[in-house]
C-alpha atoms as a PDB file:
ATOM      1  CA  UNK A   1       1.071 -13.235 -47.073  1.00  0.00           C
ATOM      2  CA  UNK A   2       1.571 -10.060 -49.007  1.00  0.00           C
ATOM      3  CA  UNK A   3       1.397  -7.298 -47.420  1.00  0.00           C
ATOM      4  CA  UNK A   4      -1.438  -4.607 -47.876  1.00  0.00           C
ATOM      5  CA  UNK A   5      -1.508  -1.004 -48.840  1.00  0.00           C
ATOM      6  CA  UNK A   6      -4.838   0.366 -47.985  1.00  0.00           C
ATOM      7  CA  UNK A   7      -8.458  -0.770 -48.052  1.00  0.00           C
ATOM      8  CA  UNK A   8     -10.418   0.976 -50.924  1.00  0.00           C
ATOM      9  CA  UNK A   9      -8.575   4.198 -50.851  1.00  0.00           C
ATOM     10  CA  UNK A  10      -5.313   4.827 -52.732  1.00  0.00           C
ATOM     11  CA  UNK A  11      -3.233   7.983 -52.822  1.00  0.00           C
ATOM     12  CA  UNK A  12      -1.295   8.190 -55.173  1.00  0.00           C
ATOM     13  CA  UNK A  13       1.225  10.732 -56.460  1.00  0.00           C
ATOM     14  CA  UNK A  14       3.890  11.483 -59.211  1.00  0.00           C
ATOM     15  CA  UNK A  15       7.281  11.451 -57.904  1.00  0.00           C
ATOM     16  CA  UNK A  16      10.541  11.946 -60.381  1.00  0.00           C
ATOM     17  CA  UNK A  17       9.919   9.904 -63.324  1.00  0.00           C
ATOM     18  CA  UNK A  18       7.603   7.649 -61.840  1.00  0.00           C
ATOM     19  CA  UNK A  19       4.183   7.227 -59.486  1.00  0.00           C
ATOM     20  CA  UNK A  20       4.216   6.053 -56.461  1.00  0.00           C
ATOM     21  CA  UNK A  21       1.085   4.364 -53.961  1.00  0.00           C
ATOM     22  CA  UNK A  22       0.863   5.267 -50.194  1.00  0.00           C
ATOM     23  CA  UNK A  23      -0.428   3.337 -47.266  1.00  0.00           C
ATOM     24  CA  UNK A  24      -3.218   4.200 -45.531  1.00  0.00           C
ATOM     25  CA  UNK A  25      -4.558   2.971 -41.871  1.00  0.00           C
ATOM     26  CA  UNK A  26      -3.347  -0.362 -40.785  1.00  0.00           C
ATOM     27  CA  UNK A  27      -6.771  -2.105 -41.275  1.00  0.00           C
ATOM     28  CA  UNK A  28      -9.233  -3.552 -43.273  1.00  0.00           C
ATOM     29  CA  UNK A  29     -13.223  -3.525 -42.904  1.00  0.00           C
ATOM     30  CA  UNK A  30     -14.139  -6.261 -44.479  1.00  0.00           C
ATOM     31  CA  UNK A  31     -17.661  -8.157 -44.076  1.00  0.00           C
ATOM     32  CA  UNK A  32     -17.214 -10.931 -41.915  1.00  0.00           C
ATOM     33  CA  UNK A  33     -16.808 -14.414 -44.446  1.00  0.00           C
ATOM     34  CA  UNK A  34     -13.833 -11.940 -45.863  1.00  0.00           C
ATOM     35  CA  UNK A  35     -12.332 -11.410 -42.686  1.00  0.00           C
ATOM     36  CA  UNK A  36     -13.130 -15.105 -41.688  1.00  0.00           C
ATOM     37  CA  UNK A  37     -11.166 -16.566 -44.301  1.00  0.00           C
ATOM     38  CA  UNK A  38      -8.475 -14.290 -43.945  1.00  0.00           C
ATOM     39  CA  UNK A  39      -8.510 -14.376 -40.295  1.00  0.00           C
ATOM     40  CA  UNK A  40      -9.742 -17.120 -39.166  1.00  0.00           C
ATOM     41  CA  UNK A  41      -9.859 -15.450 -35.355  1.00  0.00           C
ATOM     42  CA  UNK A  42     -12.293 -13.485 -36.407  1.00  0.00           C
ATOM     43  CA  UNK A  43     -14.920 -16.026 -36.504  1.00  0.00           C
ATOM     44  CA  UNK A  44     -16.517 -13.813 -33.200  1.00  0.00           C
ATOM     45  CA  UNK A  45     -18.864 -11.695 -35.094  1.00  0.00           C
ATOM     46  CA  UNK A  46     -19.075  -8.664 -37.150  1.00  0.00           C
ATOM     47  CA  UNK A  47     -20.051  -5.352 -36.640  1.00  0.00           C
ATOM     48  CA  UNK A  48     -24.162  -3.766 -37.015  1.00  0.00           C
ATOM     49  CA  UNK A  49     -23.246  -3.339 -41.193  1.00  0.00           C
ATOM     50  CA  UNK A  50     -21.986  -6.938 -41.774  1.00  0.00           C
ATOM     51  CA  UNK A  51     -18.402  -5.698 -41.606  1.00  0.00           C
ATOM     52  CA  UNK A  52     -15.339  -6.341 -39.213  1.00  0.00           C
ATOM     53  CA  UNK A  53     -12.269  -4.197 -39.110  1.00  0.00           C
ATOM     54  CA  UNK A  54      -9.498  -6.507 -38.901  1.00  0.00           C
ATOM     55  CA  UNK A  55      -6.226  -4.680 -37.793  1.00  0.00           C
ATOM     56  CA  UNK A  56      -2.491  -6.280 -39.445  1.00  0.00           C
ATOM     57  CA  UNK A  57      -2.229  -9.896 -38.090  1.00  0.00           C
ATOM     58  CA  UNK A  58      -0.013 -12.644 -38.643  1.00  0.00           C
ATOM     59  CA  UNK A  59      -0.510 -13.883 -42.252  1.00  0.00           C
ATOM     60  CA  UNK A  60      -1.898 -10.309 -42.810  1.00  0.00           C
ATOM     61  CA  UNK A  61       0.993  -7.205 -42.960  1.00  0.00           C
ATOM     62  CA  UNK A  62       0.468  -4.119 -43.617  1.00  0.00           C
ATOM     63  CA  UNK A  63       2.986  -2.262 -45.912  1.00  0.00           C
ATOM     64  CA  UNK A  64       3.851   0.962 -44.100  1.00  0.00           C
ATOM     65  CA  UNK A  65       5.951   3.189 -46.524  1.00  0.00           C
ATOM     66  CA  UNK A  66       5.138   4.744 -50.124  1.00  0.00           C
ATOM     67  CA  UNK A  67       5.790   1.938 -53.021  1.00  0.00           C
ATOM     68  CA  UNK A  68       6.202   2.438 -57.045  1.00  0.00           C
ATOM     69  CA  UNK A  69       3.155   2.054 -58.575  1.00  0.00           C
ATOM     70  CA  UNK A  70       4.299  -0.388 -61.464  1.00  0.00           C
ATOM     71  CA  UNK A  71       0.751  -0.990 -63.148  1.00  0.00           C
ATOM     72  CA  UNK A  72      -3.118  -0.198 -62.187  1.00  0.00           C
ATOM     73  CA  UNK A  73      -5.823  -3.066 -62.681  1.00  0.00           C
ATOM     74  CA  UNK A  74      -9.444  -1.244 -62.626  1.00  0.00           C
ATOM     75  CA  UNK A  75     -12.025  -3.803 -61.922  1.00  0.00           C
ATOM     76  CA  UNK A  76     -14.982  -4.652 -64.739  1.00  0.00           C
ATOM     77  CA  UNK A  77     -18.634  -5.490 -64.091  1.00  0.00           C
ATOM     78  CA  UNK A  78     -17.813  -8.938 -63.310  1.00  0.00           C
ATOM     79  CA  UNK A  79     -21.279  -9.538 -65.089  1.00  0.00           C
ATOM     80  CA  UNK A  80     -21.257 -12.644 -66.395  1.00  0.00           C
ATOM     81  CA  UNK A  81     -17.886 -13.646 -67.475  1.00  0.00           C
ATOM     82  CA  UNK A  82     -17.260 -17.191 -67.214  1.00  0.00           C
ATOM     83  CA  UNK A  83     -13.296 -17.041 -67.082  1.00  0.00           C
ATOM     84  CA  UNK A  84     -10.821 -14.173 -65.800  1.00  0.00           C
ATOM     85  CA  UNK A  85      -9.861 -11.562 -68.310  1.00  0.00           C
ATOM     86  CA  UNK A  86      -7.212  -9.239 -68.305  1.00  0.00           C
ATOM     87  CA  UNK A  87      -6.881  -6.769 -70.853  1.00  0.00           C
ATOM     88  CA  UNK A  88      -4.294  -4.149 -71.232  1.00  0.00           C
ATOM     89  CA  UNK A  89      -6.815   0.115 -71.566  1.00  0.00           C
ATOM     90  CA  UNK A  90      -5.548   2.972 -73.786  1.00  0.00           C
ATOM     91  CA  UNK A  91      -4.460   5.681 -72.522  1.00  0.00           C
ATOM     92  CA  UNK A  92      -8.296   7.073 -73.166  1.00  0.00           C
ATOM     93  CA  UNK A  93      -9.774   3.886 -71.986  1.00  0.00           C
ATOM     94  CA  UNK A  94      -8.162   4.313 -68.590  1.00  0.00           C
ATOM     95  CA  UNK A  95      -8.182   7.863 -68.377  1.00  0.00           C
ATOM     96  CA  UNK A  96     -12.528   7.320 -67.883  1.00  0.00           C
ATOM     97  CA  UNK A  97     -12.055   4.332 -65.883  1.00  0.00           C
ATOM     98  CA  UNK A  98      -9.293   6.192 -63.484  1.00  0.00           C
ATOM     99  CA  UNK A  99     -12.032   8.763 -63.747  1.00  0.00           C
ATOM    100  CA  UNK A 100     -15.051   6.795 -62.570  1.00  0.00           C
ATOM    101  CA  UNK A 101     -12.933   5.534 -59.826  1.00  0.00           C
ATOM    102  CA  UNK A 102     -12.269   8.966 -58.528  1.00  0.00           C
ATOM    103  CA  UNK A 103     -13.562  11.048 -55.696  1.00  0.00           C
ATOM    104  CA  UNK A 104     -13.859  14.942 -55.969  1.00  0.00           C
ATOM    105  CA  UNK A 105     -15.547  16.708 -53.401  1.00  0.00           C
ATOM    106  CA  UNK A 106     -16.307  20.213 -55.319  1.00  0.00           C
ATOM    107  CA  UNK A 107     -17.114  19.794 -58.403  1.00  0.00           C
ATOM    108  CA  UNK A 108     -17.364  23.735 -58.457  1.00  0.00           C
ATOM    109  CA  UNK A 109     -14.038  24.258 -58.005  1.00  0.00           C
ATOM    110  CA  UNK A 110     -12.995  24.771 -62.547  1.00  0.00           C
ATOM    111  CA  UNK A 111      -8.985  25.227 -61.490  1.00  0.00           C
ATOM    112  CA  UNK A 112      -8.736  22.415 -59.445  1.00  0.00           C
ATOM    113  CA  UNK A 113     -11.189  19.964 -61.051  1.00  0.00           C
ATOM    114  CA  UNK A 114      -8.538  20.794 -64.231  1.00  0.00           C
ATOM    115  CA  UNK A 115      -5.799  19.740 -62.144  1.00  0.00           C
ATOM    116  CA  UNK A 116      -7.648  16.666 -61.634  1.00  0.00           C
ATOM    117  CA  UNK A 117      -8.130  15.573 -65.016  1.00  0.00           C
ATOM    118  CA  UNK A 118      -4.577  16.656 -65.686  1.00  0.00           C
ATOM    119  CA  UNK A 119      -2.843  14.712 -63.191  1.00  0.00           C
ATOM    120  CA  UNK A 120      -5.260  11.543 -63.973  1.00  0.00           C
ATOM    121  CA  UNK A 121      -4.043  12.077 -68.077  1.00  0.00           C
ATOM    122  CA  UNK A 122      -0.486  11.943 -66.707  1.00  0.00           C
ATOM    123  CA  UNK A 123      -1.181   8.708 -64.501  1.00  0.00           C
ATOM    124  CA  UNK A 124      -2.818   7.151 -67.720  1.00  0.00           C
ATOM    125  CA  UNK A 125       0.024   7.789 -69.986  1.00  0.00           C
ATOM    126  CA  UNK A 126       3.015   7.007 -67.583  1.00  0.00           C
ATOM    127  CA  UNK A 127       1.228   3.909 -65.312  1.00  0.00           C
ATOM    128  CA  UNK A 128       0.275   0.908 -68.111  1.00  0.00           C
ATOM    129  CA  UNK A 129      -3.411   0.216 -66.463  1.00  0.00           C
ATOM    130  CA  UNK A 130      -5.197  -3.080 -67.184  1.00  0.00           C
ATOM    131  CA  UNK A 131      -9.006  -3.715 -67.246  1.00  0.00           C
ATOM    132  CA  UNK A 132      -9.284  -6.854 -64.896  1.00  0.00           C
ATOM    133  CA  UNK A 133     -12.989  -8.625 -64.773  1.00  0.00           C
END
């Protein structure tokens, strides 16, 4: 019943003292036993890549304004862990996992790739960021 922010995508930026998340599109493409079980309406079919967009629905809000970002969780391997784990990165530790989960479309581009890393190295030492798996 909590409402969503965004799919896979998250913008986020420093504002003041703090970091704040912002929404994207009000929809989720999900494959289909996802949006099944979150949907149950949905049990008509999926699209040609085994995914169905599933716009906000009962049960399913969509959070429409900019939120403080409180903490980051950065997903593991999931390999073969038999329990949940939850453990809290240094700074350095998230910095390459905040990296690895970042998408830069010119890597040409020295001034702004430094801006990158910059603003990432601010994120890891202001937002506490957990390794969940």
């Amino acid at each position: 019943g909590h409402a969503f922010l965004t799919e896979d995508v998250l913008r986020v930026e420093e504002r003041g003292e703090g970091f704040h998340a912002f929404p994207s599109r009000p929809e989720l493409r999900l494959f289909h036993d996802s949006a099944v079980f979150l949907a149950p309406a949905c049990a008509g079919g999926g699209e040609a890549d085994g995914k169905t967009t599933l716009a906000t629905v009962p049960g399913l809000p969509h959070h429409d304004s900019p939120v403080p970002l409180a903490a980051l969780f950065l997903l593991g391997p999931g390999a073969t862990a038999g329990e949940i784990t939850l453990q809290r990165l240094s700074p350095a530790d998230a910095l390459a996992g905040l990296a690895r989960n970042s998408f830069i479309l010119d890597v040409e581009d020295r001034k702004r790739l430094a801006q990158h890393f910059s603003r990432l190295g601010t994120l890891a030492e202001k937002v506490p960021c957990y390794s969940l798996d």
